[in-house]
Every structure is written in structure tokens, then in C-alpha cells.
C-alpha atoms as a PDB file:
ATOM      1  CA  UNK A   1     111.950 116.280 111.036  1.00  0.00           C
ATOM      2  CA  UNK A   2     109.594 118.304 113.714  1.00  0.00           C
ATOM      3  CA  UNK A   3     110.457 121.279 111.520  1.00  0.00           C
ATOM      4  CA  UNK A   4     108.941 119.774 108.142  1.00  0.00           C
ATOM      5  CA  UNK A   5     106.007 118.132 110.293  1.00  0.00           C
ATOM      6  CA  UNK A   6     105.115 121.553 110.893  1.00  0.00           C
ATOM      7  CA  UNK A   7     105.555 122.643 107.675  1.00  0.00           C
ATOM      8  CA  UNK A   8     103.122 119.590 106.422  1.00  0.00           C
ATOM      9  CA  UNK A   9     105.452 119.006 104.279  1.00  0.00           C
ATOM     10  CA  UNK A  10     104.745 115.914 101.486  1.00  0.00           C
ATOM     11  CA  UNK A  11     107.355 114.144 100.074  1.00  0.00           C
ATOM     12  CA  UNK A  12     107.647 112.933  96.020  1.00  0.00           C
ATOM     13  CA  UNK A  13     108.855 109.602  96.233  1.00  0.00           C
ATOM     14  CA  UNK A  14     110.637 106.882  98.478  1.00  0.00           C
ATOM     15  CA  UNK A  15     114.020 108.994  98.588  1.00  0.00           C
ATOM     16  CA  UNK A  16     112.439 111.731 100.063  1.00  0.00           C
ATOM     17  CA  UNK A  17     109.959 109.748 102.402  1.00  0.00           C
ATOM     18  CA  UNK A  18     113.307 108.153 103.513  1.00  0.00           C
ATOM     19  CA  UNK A  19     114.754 111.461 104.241  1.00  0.00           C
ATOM     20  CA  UNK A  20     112.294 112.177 106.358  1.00  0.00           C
ATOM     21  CA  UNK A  21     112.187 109.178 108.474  1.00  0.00           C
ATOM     22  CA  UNK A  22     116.007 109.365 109.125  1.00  0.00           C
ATOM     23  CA  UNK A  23     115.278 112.476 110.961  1.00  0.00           C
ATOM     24  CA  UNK A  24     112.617 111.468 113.055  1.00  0.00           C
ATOM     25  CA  UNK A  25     113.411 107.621 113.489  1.00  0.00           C
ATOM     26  CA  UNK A  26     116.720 106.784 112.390  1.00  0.00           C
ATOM     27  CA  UNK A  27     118.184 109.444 114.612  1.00  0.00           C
ATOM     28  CA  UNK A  28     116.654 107.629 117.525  1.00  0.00           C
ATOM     29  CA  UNK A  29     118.220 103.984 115.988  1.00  0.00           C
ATOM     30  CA  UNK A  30     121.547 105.876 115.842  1.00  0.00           C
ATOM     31  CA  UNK A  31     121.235 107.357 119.077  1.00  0.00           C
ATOM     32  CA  UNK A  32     120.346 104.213 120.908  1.00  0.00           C
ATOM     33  CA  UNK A  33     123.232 101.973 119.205  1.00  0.00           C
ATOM     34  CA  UNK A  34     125.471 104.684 120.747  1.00  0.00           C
ATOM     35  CA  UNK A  35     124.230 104.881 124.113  1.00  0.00           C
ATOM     36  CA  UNK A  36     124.835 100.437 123.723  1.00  0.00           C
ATOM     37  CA  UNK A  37     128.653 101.434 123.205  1.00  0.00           C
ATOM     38  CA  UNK A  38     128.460 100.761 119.422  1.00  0.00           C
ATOM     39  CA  UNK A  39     130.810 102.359 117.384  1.00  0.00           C
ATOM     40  CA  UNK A  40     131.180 100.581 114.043  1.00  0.00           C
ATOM     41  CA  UNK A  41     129.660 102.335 111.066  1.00  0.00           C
ATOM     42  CA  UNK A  42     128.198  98.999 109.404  1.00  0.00           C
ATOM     43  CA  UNK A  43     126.435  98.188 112.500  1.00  0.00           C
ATOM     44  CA  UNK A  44     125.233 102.087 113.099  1.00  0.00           C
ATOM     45  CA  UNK A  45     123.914 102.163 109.362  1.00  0.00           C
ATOM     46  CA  UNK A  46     121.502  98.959 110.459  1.00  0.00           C
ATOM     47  CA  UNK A  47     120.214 100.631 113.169  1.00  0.00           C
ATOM     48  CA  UNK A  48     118.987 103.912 111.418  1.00  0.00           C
ATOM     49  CA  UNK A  49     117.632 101.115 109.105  1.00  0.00           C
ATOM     50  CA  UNK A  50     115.809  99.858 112.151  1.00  0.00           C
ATOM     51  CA  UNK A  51     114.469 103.135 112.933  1.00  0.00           C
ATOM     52  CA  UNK A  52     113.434 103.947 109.033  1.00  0.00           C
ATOM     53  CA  UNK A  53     111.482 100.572 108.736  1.00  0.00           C
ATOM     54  CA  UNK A  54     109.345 101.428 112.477  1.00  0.00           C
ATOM     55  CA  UNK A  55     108.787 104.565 110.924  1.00  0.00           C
ATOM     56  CA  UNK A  56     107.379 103.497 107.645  1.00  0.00           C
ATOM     57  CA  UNK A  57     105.017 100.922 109.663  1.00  0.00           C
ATOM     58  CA  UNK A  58     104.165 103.696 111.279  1.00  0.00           C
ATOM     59  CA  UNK A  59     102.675 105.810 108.469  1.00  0.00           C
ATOM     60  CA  UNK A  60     101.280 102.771 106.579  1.00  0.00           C
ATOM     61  CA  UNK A  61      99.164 101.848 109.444  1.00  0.00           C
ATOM     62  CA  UNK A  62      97.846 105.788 110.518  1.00  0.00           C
ATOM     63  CA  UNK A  63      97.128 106.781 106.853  1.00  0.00           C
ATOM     64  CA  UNK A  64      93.873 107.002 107.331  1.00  0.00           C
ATOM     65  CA  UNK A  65      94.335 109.047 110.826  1.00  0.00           C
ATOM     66  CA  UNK A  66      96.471 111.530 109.090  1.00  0.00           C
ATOM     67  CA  UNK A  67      94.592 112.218 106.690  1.00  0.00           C
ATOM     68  CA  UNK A  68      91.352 112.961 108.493  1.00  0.00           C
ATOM     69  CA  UNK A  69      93.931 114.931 110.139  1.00  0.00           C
ATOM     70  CA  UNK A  70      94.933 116.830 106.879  1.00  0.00           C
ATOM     71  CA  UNK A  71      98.565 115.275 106.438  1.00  0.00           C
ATOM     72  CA  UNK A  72      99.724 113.327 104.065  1.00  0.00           C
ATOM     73  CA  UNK A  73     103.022 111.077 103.884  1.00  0.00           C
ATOM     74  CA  UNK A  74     102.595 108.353 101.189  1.00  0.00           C
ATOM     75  CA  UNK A  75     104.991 109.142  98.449  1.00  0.00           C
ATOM     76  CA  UNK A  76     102.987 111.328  95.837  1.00  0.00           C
ATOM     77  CA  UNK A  77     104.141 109.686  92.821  1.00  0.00           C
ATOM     78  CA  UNK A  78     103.305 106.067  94.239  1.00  0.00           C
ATOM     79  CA  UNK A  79      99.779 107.558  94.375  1.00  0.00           C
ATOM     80  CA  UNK A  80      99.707 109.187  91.058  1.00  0.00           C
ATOM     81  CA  UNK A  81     101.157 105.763  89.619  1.00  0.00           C
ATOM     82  CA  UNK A  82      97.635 104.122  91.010  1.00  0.00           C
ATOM     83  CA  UNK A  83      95.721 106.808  89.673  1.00  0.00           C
ATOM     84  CA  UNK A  84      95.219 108.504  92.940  1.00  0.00           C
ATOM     85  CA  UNK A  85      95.104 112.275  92.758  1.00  0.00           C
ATOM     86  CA  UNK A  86      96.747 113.087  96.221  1.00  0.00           C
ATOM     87  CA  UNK A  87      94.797 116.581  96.566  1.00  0.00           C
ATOM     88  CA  UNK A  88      91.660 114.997  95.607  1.00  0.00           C
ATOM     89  CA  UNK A  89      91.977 112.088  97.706  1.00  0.00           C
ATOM     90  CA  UNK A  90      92.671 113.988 100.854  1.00  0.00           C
ATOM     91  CA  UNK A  91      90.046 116.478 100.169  1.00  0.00           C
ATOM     92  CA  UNK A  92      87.495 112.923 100.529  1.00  0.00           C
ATOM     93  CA  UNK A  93      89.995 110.352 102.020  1.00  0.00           C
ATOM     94  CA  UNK A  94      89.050 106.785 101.957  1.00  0.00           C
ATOM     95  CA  UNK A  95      90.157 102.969 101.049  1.00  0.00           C
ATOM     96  CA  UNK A  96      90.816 101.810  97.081  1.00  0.00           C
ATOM     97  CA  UNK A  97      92.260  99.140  95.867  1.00  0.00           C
ATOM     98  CA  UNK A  98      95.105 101.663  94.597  1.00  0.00           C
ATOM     99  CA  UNK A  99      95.336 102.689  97.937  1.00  0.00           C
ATOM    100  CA  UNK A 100      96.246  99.867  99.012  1.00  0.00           C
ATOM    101  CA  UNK A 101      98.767  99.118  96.945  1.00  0.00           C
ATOM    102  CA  UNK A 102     100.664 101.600  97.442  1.00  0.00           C
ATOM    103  CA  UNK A 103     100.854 100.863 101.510  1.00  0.00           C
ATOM    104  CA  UNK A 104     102.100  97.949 100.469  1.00  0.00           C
ATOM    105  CA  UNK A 105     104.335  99.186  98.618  1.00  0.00           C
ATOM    106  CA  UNK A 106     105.263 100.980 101.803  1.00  0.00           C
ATOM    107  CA  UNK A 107     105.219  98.132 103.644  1.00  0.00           C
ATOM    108  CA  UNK A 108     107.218  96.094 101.553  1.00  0.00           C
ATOM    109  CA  UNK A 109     110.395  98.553 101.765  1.00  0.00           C
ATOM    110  CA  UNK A 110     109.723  98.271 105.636  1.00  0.00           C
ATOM    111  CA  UNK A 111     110.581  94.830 105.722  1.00  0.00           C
ATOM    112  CA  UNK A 112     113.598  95.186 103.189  1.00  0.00           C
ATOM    113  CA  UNK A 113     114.876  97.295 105.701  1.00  0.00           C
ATOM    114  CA  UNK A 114     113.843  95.042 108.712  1.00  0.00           C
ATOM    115  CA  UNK A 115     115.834  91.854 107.369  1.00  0.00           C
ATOM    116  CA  UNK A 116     119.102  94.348 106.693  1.00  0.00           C
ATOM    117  CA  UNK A 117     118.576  95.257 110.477  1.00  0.00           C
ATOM    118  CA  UNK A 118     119.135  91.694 111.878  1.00  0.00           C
ATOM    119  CA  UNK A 119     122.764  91.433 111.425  1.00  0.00           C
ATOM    120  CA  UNK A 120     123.138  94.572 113.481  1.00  0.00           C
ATOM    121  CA  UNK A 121     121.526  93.055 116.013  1.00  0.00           C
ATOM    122  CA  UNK A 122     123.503  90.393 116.496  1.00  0.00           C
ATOM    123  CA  UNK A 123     126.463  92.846 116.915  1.00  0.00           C
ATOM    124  CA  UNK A 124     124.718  94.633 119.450  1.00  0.00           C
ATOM    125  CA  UNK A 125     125.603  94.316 123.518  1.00  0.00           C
ATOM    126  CA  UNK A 126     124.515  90.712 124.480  1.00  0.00           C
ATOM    127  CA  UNK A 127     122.292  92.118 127.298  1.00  0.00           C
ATOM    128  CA  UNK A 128     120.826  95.149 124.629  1.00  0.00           C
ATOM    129  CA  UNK A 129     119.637  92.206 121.776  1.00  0.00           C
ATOM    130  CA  UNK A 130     115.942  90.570 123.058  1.00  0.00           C
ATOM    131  CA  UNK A 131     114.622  94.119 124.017  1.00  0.00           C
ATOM    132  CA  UNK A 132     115.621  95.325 120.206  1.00  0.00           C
ATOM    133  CA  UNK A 133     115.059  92.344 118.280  1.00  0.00           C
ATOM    134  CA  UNK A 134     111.570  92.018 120.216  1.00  0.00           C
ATOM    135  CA  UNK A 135     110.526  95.964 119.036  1.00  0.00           C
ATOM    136  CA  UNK A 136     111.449  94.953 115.664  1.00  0.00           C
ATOM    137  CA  UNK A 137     109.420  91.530 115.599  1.00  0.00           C
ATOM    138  CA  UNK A 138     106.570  93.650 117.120  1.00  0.00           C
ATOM    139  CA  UNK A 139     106.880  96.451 114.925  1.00  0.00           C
ATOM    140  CA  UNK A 140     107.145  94.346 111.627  1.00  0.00           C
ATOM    141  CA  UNK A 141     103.789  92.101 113.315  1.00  0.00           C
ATOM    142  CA  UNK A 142     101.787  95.796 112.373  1.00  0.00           C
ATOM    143  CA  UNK A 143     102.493  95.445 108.880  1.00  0.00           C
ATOM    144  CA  UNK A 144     101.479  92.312 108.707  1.00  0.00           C
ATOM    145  CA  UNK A 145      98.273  92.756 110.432  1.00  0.00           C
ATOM    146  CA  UNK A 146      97.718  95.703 108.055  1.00  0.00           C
ATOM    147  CA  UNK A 147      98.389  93.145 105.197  1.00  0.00           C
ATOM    148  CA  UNK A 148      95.615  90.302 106.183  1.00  0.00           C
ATOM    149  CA  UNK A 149      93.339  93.006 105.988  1.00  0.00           C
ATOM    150  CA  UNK A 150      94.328  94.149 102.302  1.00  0.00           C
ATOM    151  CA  UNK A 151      96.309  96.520 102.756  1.00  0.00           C
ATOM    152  CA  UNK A 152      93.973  98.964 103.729  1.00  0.00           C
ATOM    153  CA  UNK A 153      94.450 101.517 106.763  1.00  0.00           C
ATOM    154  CA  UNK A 154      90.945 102.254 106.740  1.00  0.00           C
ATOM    155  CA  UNK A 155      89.156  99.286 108.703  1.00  0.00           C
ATOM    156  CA  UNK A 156      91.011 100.867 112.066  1.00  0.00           C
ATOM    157  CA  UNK A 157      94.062 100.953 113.469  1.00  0.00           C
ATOM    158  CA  UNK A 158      96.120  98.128 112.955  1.00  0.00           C
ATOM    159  CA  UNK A 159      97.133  96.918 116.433  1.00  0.00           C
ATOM    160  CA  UNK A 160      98.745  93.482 117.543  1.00  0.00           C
ATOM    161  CA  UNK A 161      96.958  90.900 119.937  1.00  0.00           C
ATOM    162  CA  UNK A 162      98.070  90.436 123.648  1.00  0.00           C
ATOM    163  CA  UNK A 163      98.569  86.730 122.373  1.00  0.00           C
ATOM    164  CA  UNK A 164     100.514  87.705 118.956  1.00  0.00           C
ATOM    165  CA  UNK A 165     102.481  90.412 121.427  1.00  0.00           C
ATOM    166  CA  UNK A 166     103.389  87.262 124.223  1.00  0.00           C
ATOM    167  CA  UNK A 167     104.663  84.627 121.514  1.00  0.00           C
ATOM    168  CA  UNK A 168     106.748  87.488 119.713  1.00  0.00           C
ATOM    169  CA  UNK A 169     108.741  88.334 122.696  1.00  0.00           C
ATOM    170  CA  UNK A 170     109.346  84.523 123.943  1.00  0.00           C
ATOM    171  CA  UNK A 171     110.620  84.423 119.866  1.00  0.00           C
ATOM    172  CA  UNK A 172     112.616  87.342 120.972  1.00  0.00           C
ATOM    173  CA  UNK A 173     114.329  86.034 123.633  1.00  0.00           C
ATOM    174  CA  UNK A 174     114.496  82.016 122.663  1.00  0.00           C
ATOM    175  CA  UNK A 175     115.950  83.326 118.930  1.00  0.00           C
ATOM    176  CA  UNK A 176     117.916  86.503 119.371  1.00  0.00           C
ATOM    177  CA  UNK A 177     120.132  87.004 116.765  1.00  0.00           C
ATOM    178  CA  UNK A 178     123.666  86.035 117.153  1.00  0.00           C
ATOM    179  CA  UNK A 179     126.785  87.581 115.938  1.00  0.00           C
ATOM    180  CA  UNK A 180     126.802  86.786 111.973  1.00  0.00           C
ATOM    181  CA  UNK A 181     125.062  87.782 108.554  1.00  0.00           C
ATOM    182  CA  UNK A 182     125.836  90.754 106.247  1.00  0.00           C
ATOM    183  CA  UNK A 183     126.090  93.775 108.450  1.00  0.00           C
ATOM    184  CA  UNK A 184     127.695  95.707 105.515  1.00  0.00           C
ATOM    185  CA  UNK A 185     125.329  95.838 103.040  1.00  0.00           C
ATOM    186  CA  UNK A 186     125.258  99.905 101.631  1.00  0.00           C
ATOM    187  CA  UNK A 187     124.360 102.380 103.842  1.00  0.00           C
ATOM    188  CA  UNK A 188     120.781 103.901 102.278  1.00  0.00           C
ATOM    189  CA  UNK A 189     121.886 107.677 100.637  1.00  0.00           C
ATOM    190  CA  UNK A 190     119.153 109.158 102.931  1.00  0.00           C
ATOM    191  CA  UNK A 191     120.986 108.090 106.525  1.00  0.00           C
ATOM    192  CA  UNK A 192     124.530 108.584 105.418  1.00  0.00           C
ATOM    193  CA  UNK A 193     124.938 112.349 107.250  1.00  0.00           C
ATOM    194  CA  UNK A 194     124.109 110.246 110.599  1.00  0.00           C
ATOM    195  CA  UNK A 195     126.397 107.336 110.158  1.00  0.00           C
ATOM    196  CA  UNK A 196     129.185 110.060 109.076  1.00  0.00           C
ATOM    197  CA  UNK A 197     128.536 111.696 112.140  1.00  0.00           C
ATOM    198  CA  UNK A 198     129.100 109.037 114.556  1.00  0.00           C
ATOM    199  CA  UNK A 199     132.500 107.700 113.080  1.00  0.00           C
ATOM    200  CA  UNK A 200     134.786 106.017 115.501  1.00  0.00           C
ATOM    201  CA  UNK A 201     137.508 108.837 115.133  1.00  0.00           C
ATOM    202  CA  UNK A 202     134.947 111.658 115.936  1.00  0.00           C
ATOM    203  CA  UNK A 203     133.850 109.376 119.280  1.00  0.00           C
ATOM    204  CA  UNK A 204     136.945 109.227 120.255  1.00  0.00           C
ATOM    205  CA  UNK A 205     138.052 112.500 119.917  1.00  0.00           C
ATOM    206  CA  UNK A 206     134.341 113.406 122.152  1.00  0.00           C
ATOM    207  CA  UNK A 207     134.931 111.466 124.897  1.00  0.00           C
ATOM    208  CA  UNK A 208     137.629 109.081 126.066  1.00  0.00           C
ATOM    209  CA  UNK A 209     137.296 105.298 126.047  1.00  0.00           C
ATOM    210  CA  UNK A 210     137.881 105.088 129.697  1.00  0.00           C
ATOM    211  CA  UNK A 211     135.155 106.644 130.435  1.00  0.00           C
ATOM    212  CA  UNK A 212     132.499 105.344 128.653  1.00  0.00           C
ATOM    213  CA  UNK A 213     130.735 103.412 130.493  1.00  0.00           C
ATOM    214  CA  UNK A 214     129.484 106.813 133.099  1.00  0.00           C
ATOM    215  CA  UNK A 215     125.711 107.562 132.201  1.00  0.00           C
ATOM    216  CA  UNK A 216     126.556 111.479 132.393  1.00  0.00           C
ATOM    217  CA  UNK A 217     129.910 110.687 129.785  1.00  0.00           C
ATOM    218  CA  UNK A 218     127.394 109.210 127.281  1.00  0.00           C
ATOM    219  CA  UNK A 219     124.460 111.993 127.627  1.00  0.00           C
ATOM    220  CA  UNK A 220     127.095 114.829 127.233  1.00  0.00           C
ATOM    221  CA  UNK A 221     128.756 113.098 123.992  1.00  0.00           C
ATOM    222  CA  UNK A 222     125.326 113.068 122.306  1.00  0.00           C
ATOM    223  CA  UNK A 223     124.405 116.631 123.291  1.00  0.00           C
ATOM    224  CA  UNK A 224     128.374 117.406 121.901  1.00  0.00           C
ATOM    225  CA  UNK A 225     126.733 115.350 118.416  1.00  0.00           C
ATOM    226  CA  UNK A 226     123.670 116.685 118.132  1.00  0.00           C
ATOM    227  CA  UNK A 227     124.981 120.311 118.322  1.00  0.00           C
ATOM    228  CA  UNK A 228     127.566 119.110 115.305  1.00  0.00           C
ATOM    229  CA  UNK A 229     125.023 117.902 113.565  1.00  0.00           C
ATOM    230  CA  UNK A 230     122.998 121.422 114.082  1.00  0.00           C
ATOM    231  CA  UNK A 231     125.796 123.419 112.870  1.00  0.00           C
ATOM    232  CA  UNK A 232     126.404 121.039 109.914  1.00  0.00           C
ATOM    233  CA  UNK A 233     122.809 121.727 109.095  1.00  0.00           C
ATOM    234  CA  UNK A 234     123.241 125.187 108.849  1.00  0.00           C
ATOM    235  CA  UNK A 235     126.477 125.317 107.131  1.00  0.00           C
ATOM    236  CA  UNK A 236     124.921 123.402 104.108  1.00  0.00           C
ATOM    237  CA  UNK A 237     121.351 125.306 104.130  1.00  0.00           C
ATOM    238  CA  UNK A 238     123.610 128.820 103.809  1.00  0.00           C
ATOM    239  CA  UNK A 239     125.529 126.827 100.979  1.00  0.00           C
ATOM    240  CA  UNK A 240     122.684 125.648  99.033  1.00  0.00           C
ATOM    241  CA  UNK A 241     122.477 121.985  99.601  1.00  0.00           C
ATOM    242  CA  UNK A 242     120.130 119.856 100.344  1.00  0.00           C
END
């Protein structure tokens, strides 16, 4: 994800957008659920879709910062759709109504992904489930303050009130979400390498049950993953696939 950043590389449509925010956000959902002790793959899928909906909040609300900054991450084709000529737009960036359509668009497949995430919560740790259930209410709260003002990125950064911030996390700890729901709807084709990666088998095969629950145990089994995942990189990039 750093490495296409760099690249400023610009992605075609919502798969590839997707792809991109599993590397830079859903790694960090995956990541996190493993550090809580989770192991099941249902319940690791809905945090990566945790981490893909932030991320897509993210980028709706600092369109307008990344492009006076040169980069561009709406999905091209959503633009062309509207009429938008990406080039041209980010040569003279600036608010449309087709503009804003298409961050909603965005926004829209945020919260798709923020309602799967619930049921994972509730299968988290008891102790772990206000602190994530109150990121996602507060993350979810930007989209919606970017959608009472149309949609569009461009009237400033869309940022949520002290007051909004206080009642969210009272929500978040009076209504966590308890153990229920459908935590096994499909895992989305763009976060499948990282659920594969973390299957109970390969955990247990890293580091034994027993020990666990040691801070130093748990940081050396995700530095033992992320150098799998590395080489599993490079094996398919000297094979040809994507």
C-alpha cells in the first residue's frame, strides 16, 4: 500500500480501490483482531471490513486535500460515469454536483461495509468491544457529516463535534454489540490473501496456545506473518499474478 502511494497510483473502479485499502487499513483490522486473541476467519474477514470502510471515509472526506496535493483515489470510472474527466478535473480541482455523487457513492459502500462489521464485534474480547465499536460509530459520524453538506469535500474538512464525539462514545459503551448477527457473510475478493493468512491452523503452528496471552509471544507471531505474507508477495509477482 506505501509502495503504490508512492507510485500515485489511481485505481479503475471499486475492486481496485478495495485492493488498495486492504493493504493500508484492513491489514491494521486484521492485525488488531489478532493481537485481541481472535482466530476465527468469519470474524477476521469483518474486521478487514472495518478497516476498508475507515479507509474509504477517509478518502471521501480529504478529496479535496489530495487533490490540491496532486493524488487522486476516487475510482476513475465512477468519475467518468458523472462526466468527470479525472485528468482534467485534477488539473482545476473543485466541487460538482457529479462530484459529489460519486463520494457518495464512496460513502455508501463505507457503510455497507460498516453494518457487516458489527457482528464481528460482538465476537470480539468483552473488554476489546466499546473502544472498537466507538472508532467505528465515530468513523461512520464523518461520512455523515460529509453527507449534510452534499456530499461535497470541498467546504473543509469534514470533522465531528466535541458534542457529536461525547454522545457517540456513551452509545458505544451503553450499546456495544453483543455476541449475535451474521458474522459469515462472504469475505470481499480484495481481503481474502489476509484472512487466508491468519487461519487457525497457521496460528497454531506460529505460536502455541499456552502462550498466548505474553505481549512479546503475540509481537513475534505477527512479525513471523508479516514476513509470510512478504514472501507470498513475491512468489506471485515472479509468477505473474496479481
Amino acid at each position: 500500500g506505501f509502495a503504490w502511494d508512492a507510485a500515485a497510483r489511481r485505481y479503475e473502479d471499486l475492486a481496485a480501490l478495495r485492493a488498495y485499502a486492504a493493504r493500508v487499513a484492513g491489514t491494521v483490522g486484521a492485525m488488531m483482531a489478532l493481537l485481541m486473541g481472535v482466530r476465527d476467519p468469519a470474524v477476521l474477514a469483518r474486521a478487514c471490513d472495518l478497516g476498508v470502510a475507515m479507509q474509504l471515509s477517509n478518502i471521501a472526506r480529504d478529496v479535496a486535500e489530495d487533490a490540491r496535493a496532486g493524488r487522486l483515489y476516487l475510482p476513475l470510472a465512477w468519475l467518468r460515469e458523472g462526466g468527470i474527466d479525472p485528468e482534467a478535473w485534477l488539473a482545476r480541482p473543485g466541487p460538482s454536483p457529479a462530484l459529489a455523487t460519486v463520494v457518495q457513492r464512496l460513502l455508501d459502500e463505507a457503510d455497507r461495509l460498516y453494518r457487516r462489521s458489527v457482528a464481528g464485534i460482538g465476537r470480539l474480547p468483552l473488554a476489546c468491544r466499546p473502544a472498537i465499536h466507538a472508532a467505528r460509530l465515530l468513523y461512520a459520524e464523518i461520512g455523515r457529516e460529509l453527507g449534510r453538506r452534499g456530499g461535497d469535500p470541498f467546504q473543509g474538512r469534514a470533522v465531528v463535534a466535541w458534542q457529536r464525539k461525547l454522545a457517540l462514545l456513551a452509545l458505544a459503551l451503553l450499546a456495544t454489540p453483543a455476541r449475535g448477527g451474521d458474522v459469515a457473510a462472504p469475505v470481499l475478493p480484495e481481503l481474502a490473501f489476509l484472512v487466508a493468512a491468519t487461519l487457525p491452523e497457521d496460528a497454531a503452528r506460529a505460536v502455541p496456545a499456552r502462550s498466548w496471552w505474553r505481549v512479546s509471544d503475540r509481537v513475534e507471531w505477527l512479525v513471523h506473518l508479516y514476513g509470510r505474507l512478504e514472501r507470498r508477495e513475491q512468489l506471485l509477482r515472479s509468477t505473474g499474478r496479481p
